[in-house]
C-alpha atoms as a PDB file:
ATOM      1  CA  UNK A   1      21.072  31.704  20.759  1.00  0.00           C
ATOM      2  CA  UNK A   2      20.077  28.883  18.011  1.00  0.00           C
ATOM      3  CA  UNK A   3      20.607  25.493  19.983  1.00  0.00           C
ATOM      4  CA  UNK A   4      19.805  22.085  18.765  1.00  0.00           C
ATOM      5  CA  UNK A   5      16.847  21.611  20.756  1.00  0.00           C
ATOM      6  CA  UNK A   6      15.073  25.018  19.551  1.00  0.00           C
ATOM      7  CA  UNK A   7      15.701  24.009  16.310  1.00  0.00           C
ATOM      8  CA  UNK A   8      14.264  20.567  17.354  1.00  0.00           C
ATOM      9  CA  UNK A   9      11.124  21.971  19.089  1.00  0.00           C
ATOM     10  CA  UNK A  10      10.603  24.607  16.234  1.00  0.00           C
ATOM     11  CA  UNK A  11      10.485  22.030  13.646  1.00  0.00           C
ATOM     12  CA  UNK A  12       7.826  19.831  15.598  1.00  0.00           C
ATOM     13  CA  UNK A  13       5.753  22.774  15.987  1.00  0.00           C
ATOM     14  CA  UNK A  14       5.845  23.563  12.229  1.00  0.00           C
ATOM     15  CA  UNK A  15       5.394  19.782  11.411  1.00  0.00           C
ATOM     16  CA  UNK A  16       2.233  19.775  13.926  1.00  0.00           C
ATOM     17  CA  UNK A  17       1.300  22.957  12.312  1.00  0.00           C
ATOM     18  CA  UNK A  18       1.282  21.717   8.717  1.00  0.00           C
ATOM     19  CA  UNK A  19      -0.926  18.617   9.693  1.00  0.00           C
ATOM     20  CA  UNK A  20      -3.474  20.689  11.689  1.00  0.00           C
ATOM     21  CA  UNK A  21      -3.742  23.403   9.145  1.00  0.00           C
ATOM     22  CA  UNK A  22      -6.120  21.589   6.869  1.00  0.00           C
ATOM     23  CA  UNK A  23      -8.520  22.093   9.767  1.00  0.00           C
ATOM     24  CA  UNK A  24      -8.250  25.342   9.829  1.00  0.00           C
ATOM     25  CA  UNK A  25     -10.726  27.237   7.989  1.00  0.00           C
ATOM     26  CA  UNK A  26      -8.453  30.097   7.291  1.00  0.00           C
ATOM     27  CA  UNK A  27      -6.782  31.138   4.465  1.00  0.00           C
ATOM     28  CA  UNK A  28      -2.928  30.274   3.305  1.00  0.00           C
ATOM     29  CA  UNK A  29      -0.809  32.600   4.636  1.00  0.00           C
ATOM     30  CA  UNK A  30       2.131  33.434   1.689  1.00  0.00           C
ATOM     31  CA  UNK A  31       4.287  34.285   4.556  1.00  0.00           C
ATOM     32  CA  UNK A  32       4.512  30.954   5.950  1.00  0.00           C
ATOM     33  CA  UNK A  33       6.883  28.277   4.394  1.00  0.00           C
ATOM     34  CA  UNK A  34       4.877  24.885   4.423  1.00  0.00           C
ATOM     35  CA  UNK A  35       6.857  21.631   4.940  1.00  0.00           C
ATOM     36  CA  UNK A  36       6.572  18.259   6.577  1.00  0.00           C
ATOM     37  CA  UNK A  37       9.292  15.455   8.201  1.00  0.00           C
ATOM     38  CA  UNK A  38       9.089  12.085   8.002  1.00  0.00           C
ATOM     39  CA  UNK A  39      11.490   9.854   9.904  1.00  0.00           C
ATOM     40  CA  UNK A  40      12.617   6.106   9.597  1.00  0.00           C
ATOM     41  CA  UNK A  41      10.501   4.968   6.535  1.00  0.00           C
ATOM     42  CA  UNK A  42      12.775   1.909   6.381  1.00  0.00           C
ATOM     43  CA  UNK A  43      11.794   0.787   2.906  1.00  0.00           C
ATOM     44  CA  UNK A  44      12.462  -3.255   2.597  1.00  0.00           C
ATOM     45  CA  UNK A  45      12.241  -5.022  -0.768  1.00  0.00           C
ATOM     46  CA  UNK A  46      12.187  -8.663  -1.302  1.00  0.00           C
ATOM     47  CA  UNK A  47      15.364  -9.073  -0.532  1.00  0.00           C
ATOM     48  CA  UNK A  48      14.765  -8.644   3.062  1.00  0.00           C
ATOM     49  CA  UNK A  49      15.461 -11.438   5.306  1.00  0.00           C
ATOM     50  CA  UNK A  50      14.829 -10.052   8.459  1.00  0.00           C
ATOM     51  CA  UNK A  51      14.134 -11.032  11.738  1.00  0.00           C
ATOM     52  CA  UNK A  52      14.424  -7.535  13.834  1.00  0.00           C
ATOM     53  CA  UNK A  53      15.016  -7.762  17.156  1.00  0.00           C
ATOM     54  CA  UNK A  54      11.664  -8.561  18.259  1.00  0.00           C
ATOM     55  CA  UNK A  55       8.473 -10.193  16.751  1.00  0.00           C
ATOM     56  CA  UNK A  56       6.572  -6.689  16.768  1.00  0.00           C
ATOM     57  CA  UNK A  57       9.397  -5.055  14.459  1.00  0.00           C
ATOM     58  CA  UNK A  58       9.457  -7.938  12.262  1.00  0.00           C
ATOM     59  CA  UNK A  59       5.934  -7.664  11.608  1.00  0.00           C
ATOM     60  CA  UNK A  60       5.963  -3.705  11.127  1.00  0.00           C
ATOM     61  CA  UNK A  61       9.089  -3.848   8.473  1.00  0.00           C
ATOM     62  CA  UNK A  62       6.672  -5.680   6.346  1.00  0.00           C
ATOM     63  CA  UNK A  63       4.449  -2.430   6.595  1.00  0.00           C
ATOM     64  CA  UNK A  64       6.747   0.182   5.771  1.00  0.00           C
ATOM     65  CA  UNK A  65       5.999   0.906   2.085  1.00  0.00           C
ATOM     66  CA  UNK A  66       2.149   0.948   3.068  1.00  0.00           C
ATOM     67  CA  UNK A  67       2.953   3.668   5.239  1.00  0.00           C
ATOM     68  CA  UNK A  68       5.152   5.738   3.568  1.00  0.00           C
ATOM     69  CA  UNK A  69       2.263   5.711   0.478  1.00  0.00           C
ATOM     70  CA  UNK A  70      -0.028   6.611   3.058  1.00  0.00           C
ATOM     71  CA  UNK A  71       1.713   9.763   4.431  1.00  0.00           C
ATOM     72  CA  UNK A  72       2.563  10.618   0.938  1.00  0.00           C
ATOM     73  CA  UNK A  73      -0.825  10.373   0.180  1.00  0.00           C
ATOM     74  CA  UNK A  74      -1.871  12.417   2.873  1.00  0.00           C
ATOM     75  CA  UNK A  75       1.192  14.891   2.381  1.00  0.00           C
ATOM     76  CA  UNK A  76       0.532  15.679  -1.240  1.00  0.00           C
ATOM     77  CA  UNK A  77      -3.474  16.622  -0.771  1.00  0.00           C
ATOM     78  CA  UNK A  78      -3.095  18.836   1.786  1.00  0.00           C
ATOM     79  CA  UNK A  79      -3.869  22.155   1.519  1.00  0.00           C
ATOM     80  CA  UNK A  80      -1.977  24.766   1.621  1.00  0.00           C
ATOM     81  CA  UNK A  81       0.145  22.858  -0.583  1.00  0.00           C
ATOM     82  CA  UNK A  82       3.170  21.943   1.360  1.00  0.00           C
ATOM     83  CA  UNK A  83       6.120  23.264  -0.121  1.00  0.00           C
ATOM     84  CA  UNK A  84       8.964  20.802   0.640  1.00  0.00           C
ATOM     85  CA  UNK A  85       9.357  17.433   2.553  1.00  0.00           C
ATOM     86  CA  UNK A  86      12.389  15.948   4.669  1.00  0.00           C
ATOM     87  CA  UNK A  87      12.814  12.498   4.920  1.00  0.00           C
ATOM     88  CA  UNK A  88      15.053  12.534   7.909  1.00  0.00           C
ATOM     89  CA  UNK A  89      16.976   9.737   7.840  1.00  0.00           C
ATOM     90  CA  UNK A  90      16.531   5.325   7.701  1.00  0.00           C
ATOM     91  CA  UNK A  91      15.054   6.204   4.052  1.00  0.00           C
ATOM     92  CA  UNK A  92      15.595   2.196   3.668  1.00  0.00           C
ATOM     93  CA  UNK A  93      16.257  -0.839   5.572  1.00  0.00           C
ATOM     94  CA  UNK A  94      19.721  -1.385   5.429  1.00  0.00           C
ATOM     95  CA  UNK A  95      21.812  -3.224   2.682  1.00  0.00           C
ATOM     96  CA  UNK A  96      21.022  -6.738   1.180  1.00  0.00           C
ATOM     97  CA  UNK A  97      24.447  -7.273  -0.388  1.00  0.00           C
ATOM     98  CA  UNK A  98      28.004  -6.058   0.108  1.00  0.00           C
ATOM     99  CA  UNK A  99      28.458  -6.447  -3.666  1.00  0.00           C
ATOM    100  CA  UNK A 100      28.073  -2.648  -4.916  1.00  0.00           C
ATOM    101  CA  UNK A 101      27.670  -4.424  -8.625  1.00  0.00           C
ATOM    102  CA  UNK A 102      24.322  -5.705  -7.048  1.00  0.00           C
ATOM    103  CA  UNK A 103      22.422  -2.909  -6.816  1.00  0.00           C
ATOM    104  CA  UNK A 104      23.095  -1.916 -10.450  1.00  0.00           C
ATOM    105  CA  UNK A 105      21.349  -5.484 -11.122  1.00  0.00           C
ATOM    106  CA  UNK A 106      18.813  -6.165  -9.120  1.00  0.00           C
ATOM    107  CA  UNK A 107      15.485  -3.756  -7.979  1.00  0.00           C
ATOM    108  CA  UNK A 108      16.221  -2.949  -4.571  1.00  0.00           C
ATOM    109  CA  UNK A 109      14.797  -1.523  -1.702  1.00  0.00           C
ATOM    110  CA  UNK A 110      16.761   1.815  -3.121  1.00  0.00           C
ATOM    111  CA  UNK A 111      14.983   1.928  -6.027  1.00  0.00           C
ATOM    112  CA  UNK A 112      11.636   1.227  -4.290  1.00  0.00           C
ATOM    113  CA  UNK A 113      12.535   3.961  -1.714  1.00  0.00           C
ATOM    114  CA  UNK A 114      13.386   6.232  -4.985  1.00  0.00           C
ATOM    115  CA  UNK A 115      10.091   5.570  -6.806  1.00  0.00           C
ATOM    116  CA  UNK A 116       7.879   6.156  -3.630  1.00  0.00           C
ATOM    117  CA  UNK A 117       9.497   9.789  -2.904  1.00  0.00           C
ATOM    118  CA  UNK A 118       9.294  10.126  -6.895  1.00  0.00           C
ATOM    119  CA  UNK A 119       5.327  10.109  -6.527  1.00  0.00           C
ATOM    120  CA  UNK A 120       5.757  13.147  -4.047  1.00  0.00           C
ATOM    121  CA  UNK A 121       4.305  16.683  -5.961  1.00  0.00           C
ATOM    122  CA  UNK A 122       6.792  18.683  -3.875  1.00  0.00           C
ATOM    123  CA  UNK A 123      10.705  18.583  -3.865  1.00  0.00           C
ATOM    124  CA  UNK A 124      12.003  15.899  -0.893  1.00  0.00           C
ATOM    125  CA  UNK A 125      15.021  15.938   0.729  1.00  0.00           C
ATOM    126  CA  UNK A 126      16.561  12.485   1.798  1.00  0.00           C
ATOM    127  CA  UNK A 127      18.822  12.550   5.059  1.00  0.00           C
ATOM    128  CA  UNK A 128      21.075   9.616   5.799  1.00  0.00           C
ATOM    129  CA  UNK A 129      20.361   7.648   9.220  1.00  0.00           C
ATOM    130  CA  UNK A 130      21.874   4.739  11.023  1.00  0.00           C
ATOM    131  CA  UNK A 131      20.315   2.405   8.559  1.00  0.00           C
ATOM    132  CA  UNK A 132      21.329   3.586   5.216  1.00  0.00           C
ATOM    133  CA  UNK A 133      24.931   3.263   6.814  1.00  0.00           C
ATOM    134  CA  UNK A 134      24.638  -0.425   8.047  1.00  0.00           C
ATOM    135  CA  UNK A 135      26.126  -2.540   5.743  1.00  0.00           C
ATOM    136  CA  UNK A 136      29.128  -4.145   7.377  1.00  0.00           C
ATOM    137  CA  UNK A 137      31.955  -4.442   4.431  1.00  0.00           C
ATOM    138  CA  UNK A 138      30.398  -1.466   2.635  1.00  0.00           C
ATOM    139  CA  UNK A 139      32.659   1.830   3.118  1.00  0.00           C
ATOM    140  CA  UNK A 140      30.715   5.480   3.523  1.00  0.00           C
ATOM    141  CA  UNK A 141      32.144   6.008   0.224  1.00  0.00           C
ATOM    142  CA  UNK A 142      30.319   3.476  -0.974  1.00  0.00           C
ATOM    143  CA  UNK A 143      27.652   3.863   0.292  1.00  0.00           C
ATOM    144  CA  UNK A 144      26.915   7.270  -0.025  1.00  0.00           C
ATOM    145  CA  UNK A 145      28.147   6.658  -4.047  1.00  0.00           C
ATOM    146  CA  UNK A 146      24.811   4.303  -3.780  1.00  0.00           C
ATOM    147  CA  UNK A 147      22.901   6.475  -2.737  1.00  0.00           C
ATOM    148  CA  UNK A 148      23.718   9.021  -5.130  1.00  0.00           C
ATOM    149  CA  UNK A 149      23.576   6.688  -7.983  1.00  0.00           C
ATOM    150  CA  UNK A 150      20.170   5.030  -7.106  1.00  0.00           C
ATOM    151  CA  UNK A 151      18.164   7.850  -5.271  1.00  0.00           C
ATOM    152  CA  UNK A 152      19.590  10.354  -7.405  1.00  0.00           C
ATOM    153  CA  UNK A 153      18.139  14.361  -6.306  1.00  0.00           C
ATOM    154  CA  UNK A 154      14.420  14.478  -6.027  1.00  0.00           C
ATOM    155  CA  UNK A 155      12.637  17.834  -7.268  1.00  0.00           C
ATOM    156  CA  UNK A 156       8.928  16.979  -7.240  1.00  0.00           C
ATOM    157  CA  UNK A 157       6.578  17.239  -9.829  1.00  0.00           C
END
């Protein structure tokens, strides 16, 4: 019986897997599907006012573009290729406006979020989390119509 926290453990295994297999001196195994999670990227833009709830988030929001190019980075050179990537959720930081006219205006921290998975050589799939829903006065509609509009689908290169 499939329950959430196989599924849960099995996909940390597999993510562990993928990052120690370029250690391995082994060949690829075409059997094996090769794919790695990331988690809460939180991509700000310059629009961000902040402060988080504590000094130590504050100062790590301003890092979260670094490290998402970093694990991208890392993601796309390692061999075996991986195959696909899930983003699983907080993909950015929030909303800076309420005005849904903004975002059609402005380079935000959707657009930055887009053009950082853009740079990935494999297809990524973006998950919503808490964050990309946290815009008080902007529906789910809405938001998810942003998201749609300015990520778009991503399908590698």
């Amino acid at each position: 019986m499939n329950t959430r926290r196989t599924f849960l453990r099995a996909g940390a295994t597999a993510a562990g897997a993928v990052w120690l297999r370029p250690l391995s001196s082994a060949a690829p195994d075409s059997s094996k599907f090769y794919f790695a999670l990331i988690a809460d990227t939180h991509i700000i833009d310059s629009f961000y006012k902040g402060p988080e709830s504590n000094p130590e988030d504050t100062e790590s929001m301003l890092h979260t573009t670094d490290r998402l190019e970093s694990a991208r980075t890392g993601i796309n050179g390692l061999e075996p290729r991986i195959e696909q990537v899930f983003l699983i959720g907080d993909y950015f930081h929030d909303y800076p406006s309420r005005d849904i006219d903004f975002y059609f205006k402005n380079e935000t921290r959707i657009d930055k979020a887009k053009a950082l998975t853009d740079a990935f050589r494999m297809p990524v799939h973006v998950g919503f989390g808490n964050h990309d829903y946290s815009a008080r006065g902007i529906s789910r509609e809405s938001s998810h119509e942003l998201f749609r509009r300015g990520c778009g689908s991503h399908t590698g290169h």
